[in-house]
Protein backbone atom coordinates (compact mmCIF):
# COMPACT_ATOMS: atom_id res chain seq x y z
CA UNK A 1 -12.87 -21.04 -6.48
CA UNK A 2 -9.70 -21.59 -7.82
CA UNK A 3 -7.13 -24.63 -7.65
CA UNK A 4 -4.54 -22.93 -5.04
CA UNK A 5 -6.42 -24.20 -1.87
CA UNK A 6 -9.22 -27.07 -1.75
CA UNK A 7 -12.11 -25.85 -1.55
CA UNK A 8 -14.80 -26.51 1.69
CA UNK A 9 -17.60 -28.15 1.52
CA UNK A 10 -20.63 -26.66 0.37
CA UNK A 11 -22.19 -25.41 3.60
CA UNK A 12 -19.10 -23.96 4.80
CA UNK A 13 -18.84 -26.06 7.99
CA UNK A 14 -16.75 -24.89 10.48
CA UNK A 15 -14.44 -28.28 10.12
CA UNK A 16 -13.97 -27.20 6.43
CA UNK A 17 -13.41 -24.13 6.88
CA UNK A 18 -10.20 -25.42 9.39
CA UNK A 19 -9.24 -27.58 7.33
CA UNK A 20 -9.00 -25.40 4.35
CA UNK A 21 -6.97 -23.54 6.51
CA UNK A 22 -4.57 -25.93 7.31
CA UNK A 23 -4.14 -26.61 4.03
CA UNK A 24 -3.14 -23.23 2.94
CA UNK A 25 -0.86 -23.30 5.60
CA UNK A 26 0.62 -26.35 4.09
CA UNK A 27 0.35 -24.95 0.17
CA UNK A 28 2.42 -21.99 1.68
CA UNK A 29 5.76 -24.38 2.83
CA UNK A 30 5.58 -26.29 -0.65
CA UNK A 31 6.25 -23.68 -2.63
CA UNK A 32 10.09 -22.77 -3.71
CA UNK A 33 12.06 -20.85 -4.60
CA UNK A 34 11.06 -18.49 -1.55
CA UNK A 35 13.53 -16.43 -0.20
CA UNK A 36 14.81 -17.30 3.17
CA UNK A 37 12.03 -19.39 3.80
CA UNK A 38 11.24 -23.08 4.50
CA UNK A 39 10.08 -25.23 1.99
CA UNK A 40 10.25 -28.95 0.77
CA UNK A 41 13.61 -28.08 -0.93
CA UNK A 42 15.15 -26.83 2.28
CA UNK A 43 15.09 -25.18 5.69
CA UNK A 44 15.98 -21.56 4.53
CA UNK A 45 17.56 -19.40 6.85
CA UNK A 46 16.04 -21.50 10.17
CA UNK A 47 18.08 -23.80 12.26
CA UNK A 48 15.02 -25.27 14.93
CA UNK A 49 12.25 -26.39 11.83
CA UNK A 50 12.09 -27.90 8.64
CA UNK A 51 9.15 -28.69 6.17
CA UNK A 52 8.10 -31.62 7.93
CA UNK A 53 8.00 -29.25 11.39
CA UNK A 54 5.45 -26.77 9.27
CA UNK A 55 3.80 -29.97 7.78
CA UNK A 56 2.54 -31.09 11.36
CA UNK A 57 2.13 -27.96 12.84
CA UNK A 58 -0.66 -26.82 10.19
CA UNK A 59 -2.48 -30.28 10.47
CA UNK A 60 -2.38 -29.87 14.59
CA UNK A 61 -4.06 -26.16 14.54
CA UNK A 62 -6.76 -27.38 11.99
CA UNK A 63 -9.59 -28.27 14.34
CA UNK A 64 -8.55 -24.92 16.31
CA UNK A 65 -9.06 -23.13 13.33
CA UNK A 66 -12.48 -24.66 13.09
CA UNK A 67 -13.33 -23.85 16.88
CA UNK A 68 -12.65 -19.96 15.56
CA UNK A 69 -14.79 -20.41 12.88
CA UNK A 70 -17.17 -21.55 15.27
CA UNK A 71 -17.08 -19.06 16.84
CA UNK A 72 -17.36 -16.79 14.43
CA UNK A 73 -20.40 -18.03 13.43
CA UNK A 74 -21.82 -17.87 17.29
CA UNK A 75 -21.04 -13.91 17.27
CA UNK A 76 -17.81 -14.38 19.49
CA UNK A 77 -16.20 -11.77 20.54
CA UNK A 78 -12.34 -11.17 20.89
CA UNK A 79 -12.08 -12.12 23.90
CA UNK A 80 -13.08 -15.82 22.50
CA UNK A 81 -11.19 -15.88 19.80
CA UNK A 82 -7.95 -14.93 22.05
CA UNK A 83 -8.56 -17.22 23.98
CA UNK A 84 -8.83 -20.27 21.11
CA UNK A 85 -5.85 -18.53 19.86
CA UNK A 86 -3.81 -19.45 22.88
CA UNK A 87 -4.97 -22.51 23.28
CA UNK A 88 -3.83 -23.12 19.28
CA UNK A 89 -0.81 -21.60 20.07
CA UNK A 90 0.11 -23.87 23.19
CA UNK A 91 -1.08 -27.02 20.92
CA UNK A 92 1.64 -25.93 18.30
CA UNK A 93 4.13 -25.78 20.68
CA UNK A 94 3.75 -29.10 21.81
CA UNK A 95 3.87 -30.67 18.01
CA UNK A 96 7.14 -28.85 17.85
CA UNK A 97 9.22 -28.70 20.71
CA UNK A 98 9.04 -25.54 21.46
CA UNK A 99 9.39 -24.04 17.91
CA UNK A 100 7.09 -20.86 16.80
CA UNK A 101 6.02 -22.26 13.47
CA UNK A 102 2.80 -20.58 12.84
CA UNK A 103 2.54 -18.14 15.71
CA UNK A 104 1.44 -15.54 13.62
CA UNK A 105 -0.93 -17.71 11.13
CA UNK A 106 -2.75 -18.21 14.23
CA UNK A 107 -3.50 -14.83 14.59
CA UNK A 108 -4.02 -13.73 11.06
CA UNK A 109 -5.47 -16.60 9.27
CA UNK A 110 -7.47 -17.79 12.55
CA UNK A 111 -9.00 -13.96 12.48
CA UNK A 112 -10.00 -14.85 8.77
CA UNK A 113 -11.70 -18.47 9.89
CA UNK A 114 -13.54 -16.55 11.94
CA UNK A 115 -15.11 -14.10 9.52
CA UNK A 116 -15.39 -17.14 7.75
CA UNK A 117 -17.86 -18.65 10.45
CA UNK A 118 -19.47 -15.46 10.71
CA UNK A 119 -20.16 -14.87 6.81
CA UNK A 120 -21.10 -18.54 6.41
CA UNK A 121 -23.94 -18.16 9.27
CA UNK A 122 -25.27 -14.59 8.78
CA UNK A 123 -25.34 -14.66 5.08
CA UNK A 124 -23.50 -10.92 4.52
CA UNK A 125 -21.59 -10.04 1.29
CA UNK A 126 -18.91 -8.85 2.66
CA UNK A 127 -14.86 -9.61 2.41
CA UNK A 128 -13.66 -11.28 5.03
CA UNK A 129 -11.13 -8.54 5.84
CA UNK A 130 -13.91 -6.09 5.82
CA UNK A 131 -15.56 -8.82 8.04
CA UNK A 132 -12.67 -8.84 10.72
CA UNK A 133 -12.13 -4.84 10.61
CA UNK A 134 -15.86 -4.31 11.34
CA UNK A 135 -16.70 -6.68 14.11
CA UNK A 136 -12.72 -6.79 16.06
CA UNK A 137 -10.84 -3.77 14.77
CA UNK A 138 -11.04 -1.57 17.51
CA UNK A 139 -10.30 -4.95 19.74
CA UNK A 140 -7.56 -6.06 17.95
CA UNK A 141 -5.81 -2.37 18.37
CA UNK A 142 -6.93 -2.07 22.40
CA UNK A 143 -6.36 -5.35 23.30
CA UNK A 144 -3.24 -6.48 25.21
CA UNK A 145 0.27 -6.79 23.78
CA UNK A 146 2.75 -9.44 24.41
CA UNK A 147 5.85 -6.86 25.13
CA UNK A 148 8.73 -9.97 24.84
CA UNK A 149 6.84 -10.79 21.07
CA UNK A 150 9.14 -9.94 18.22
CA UNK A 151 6.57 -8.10 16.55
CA UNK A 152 5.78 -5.71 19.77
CA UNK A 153 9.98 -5.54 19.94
CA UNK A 154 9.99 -4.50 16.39
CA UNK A 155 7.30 -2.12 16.96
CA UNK A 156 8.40 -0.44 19.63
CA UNK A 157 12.31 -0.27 17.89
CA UNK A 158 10.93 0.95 14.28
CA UNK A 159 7.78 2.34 14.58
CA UNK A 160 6.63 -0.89 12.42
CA UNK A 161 2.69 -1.48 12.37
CA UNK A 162 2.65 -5.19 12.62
CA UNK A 163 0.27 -7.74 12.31
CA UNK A 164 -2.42 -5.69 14.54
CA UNK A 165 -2.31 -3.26 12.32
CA UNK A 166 -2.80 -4.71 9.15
CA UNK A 167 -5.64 -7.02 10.65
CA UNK A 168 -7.66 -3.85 11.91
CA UNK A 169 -7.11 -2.64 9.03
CA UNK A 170 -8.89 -5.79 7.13
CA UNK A 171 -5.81 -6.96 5.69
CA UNK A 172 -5.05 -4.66 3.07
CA UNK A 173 -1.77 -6.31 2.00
CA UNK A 174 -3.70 -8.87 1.25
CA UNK A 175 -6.46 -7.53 -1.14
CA UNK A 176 -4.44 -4.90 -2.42
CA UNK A 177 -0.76 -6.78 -2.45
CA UNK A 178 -1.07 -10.80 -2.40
CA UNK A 179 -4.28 -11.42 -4.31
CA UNK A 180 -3.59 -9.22 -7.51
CA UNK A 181 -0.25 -11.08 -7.37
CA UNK A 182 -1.16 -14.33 -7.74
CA UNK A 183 -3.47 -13.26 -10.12
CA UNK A 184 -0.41 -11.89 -12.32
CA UNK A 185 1.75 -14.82 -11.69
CA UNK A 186 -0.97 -16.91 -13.29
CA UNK A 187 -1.42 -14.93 -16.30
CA UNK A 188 2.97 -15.24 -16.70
CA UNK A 189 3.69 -18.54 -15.79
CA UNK A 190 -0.23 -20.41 -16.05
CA UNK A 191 1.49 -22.35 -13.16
CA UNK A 192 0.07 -22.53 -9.44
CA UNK A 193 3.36 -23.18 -7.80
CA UNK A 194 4.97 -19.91 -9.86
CA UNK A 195 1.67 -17.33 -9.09
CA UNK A 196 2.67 -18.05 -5.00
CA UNK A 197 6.30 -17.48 -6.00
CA UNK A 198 5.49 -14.50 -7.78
CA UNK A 199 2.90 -13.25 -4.94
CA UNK A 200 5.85 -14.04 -2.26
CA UNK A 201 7.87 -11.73 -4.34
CA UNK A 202 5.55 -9.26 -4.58
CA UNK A 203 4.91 -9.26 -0.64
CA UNK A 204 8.62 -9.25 -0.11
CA UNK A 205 8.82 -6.25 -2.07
CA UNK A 206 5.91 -4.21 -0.66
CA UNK A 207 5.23 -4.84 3.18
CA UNK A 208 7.41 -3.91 5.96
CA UNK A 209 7.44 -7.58 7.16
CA UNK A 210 8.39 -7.46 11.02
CA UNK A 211 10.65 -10.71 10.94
CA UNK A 212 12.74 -9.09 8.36
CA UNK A 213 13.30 -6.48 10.93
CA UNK A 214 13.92 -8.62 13.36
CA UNK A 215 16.31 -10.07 12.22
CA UNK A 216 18.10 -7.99 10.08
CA UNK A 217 17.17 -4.08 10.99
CA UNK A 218 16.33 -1.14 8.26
CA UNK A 219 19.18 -2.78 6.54
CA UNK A 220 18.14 -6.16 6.29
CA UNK A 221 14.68 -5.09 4.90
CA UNK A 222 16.18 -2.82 2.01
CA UNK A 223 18.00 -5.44 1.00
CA UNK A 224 15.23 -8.16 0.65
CA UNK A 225 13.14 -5.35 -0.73
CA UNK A 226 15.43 -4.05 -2.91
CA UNK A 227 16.20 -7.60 -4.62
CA UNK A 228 12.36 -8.99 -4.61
CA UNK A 229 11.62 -5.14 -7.05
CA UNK A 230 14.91 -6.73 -8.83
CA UNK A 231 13.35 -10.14 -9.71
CA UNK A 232 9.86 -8.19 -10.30
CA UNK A 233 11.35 -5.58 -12.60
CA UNK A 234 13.13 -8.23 -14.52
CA UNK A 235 9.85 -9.90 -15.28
CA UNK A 236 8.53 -11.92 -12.60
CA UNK A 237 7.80 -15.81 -12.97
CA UNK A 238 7.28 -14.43 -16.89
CA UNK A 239 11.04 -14.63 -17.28
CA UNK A 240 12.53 -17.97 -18.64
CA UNK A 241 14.99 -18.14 -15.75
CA UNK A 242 13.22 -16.67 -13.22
CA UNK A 243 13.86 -19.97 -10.90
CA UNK A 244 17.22 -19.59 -11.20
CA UNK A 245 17.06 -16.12 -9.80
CA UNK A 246 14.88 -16.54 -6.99
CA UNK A 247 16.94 -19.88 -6.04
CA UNK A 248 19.68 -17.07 -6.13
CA UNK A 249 18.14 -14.69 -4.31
CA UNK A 250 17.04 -17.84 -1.66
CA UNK A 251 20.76 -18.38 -0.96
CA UNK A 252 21.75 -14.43 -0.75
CA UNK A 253 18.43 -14.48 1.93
CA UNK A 254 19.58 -17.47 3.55
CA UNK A 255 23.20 -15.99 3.94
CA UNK A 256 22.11 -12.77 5.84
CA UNK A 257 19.83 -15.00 7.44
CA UNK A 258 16.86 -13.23 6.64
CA UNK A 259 13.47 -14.88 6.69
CA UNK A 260 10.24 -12.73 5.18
CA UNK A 261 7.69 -14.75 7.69
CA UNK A 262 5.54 -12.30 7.96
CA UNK A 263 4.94 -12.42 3.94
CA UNK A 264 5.30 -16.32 4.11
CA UNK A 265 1.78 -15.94 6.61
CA UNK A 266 0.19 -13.33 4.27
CA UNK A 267 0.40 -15.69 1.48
CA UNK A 268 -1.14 -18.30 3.03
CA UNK A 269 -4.04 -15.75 4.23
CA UNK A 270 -4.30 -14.57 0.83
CA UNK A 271 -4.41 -18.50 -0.42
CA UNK A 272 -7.21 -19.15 2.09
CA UNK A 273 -9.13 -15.89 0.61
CA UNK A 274 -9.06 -16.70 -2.67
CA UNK A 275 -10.34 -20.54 -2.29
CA UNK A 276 -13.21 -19.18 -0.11
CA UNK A 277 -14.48 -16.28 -2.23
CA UNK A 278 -13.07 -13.53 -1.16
C-alpha cells in the first residue's frame, strides 16, 4: 500500500472498498497544477462546478460504489452493475444540480470496485483490470450506448475508443500509462501531490482523452498533447520550476477551454489501484 489513497480495512469490506473510492476521487480534485482541470486552487476551464461540487459528489457515490463492490463479490453480472451505475449516476445529479461531475468515474472506477468485491470474495490473484476484462469485456463492448453521451458523439465524429474501450480492454492506460507515472514522479519529486501531477501529465500526453475532443477537436488534443511531452521532456516534477510551468500550461488549458477529464478519471482509477494492490 502506499500513502496516495487510504487504505481499506483489512477484510476488504465492500464499505471500504467505496469509501476508498471516494477518496481517490477526492485525492484526484486536490491536486494542482492540473491542466484545465478543477482543483482546490480553482475551477479550471468549467463554469457549472468547483472543488467543493467534486468534494460532495465523491462522498454521495461512496456507498454506491460499495453496492458495486457488492456486487462484485455476489458474481453480478453487467446488467447489475448498470443498473447501480444509474442509480449512482441519478444520486450525483441531485448533489449537484444537474452537473456531470463524475459521470465517467462511475463507470470506470465503479467497474474497478467491482473487481474489487469480486477479488476480495473469491480469493484470485489477478489485477483488477484483468478482473473487469475477463468477467464484463465482451458486455461492456455489446452493451447499449447512450448516442447523446459526449463520449459516443466523440466516437462516432473521430473514430475515438472511449471509455468502453479501454475498460474491456482492462484498463491499459492505467497499468501501462498512470501507474509507472506516479511511480516516476515519486522517485523526482519524493512528493505525493507532484507523482499525481506528474502522472496527469503523463496521461495528458499519452491517451486520446474524449473530453479533450470534445471540446476542442484534433486540434485541441495536439495541443494539450503536444505541451504535457513539453513539460515531460523538460524534466517532469524533477525540474526546479516545474510548478511554474504546469500553472502555465493550466492557464494556456484554461484559455482554449480545454479540460483532460477523461485523464483527471484515470488518475483517480489508477490512485484507487495502487492503494488496493494492484
Amino acid at each position: 500500500m502506499t500513502a496516495a489513497c487510504a487504505s481499506p480495512a483489512p477484510d476488504d469490506s465492500a464499505e471500504a472498498i467505496g469509501a476508498l473510492a471516494a477518496d481517490c476521487l477526492i485525492r484526484e480534485v486536490e491536486t494542482w497544477p492540473k491542466p484545465g482541470l478543477v482543483s482546490h486552487v480553482d475551477s479550471g476551464a468549467h463554469d457549472d462546478m468547483d472543488v467543493d461540487t467534486l468534494r460532495r459528489s465523491a462522498r454521495v457515490l461512496a456507498p454506491y460504489f460499495a453496492d458495486l463492490a457488492a456486487a462484485g463479490a455476489n458474481g453480478a453480472g453487467m446488467d447489475r452493475l448498470r443498473a447501480i451505475g444509474i442509480a449512482a449516476e441519478a444520486s450525483m445529479r441531485r448533489e449537484t444540480g444537474g452537473v456531470n461531475t463524475h459521470r465517467g468515474a462511475i463507470f470506470g472506477l465503479g467497474l474497478l470496485a467491482a473487481a474489487a468485491g469480486f477479488r476480495a470474495r473469491y480469493g484470485v490473484a489477478a489485477a483488477l483490470g484483468g478482473i473487469v476484462m475477463a468477467r464484463w469485456g465482451a458486455a461492456i463492448i455489446g452493451g447499449p450506448v447512450d448516442l447523446h453521451s459526449h463520449g459516443s458523439m466523440v466516437a462516432r465524429r473521430y473514430q475515438a475508443g472511449g471509455a468502453r474501450v479501454e475498460a474491456a480492454a482492462g484498463f491499459p492506460s492505467i497499468y501501462g500509462v498512470a501507474l509507472p507515472a506516479l511511480a516516476e514522479g515519486r522517485r523526482l519529486a519524493r512528493d505525493e501531490e507532484a507523482a499525481r501531477v506528474h502522472a496527469c501529465m503523463t496521461l495528458i500526453a499519452q491517451v486520446e482523452d474524449s473530453n479533450l475532443l470534445y471540446r476542442g477537436g484534433p486540434a485541441g488534443l495536439a495541443y494539450a498533447q503536444r505541451e504535457a511531452r513539453a513539460f515531460l521532456a523538460a524534466g517532469g516534477v524533477g525540474a526546479s520550476d516545474w510548478r511554474v510551468r504546469a500553472a502555465e500550461m493550466h492557464d494556456g488549458f484554461v484559455a482554449r477551454r480545454l479540460s483532460p477529464g477523461g485523464c483527471a478519471d484515470l488518475l483517480a482509477m489508477a490512485l484507487f489501484v495502487e492503494a488496493i494492490g494492484g
